[in-house]
Structures are given as structure tokens and as C-alpha cells.
Protein backbone atom coordinates (compact mmCIF):
# COMPACT_ATOMS: atom_id res chain seq x y z
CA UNK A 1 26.40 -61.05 22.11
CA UNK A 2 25.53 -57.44 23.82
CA UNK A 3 27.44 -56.82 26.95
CA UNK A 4 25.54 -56.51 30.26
CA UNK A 5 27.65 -53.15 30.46
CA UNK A 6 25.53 -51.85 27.11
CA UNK A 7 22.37 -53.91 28.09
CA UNK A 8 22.12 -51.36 31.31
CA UNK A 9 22.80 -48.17 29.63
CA UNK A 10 20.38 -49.19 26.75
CA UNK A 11 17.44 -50.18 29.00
CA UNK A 12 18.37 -46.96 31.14
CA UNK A 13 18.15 -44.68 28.24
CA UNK A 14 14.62 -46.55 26.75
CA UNK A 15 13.07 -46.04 29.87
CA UNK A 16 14.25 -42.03 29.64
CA UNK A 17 13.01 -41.29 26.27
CA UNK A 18 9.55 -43.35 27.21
CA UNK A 19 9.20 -41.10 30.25
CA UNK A 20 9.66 -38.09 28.13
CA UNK A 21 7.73 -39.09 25.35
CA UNK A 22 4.73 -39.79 28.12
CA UNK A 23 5.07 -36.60 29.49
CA UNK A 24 5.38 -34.78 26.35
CA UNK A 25 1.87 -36.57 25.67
CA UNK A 26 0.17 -35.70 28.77
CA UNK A 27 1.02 -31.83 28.26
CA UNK A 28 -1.32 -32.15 25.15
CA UNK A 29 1.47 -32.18 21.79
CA UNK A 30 0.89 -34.39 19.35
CA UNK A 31 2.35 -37.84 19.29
CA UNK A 32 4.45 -37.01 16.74
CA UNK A 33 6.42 -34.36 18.48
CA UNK A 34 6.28 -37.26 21.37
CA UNK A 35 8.19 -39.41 18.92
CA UNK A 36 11.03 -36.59 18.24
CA UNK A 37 11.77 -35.73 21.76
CA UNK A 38 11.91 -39.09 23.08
CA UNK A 39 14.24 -40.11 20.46
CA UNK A 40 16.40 -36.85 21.72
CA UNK A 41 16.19 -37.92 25.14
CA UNK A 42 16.94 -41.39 24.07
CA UNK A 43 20.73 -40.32 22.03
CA UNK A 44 21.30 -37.96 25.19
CA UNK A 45 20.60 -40.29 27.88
CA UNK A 46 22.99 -42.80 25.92
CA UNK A 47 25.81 -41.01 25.44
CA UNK A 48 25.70 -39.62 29.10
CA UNK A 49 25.25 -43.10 30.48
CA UNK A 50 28.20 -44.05 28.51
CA UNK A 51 30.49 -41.53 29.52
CA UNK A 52 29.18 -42.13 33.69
CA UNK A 53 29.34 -45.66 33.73
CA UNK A 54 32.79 -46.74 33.36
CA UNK A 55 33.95 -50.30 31.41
């Protein structure tokens, strides 16, 4: 089973990178480049959440 812990930061981080793959959208790039930076956003909002949310 997933820890509620891990269950927050992941859901945290998913909503990230499908804010910044919306915005990348709406400033006209392709969906593509969408893809890339909300998978960035994604790793980066991860690994911050999991360094600012203690165990």
C-alpha cells in the first residue's frame, strides 16, 4: 500500500505539472512541448515536496 504521506506529495505534484502543461498550451506551443514541461514540473514539484514535507 502507498502511504498517505506519498499519496499527498504525488497528487500535489500531478496537479503542478497539469497546471503547467495548461498554461504552456494556452501560450500557443504545441502539445508536445506541453507534455515535456509538465513532466519537468512534475520530477521538480516531487522532489521539493519531498524534501518540505517531513515523514
Amino acid at each position: 500500500m502507498i502511504g498517505l504521506r506519498i499519496a499527498v506529495i504525488f497528487l500535489a505534484a500531478l496537479l503542478v505539472a497539469v497546471g503547467v502543461g495548461a498554461l504552456t498550451v494556452a501560450d500557443g506551443s504545441s502539445p508536445a512541448a506541453a507534455v515535456i514541461a509538465g513532466g519537468a514540473a512534475f520530477a521538480g514539484a516531487f522532489l521539493f515536496l519531498d524534501k518540505v514535507i517531513g515523514d
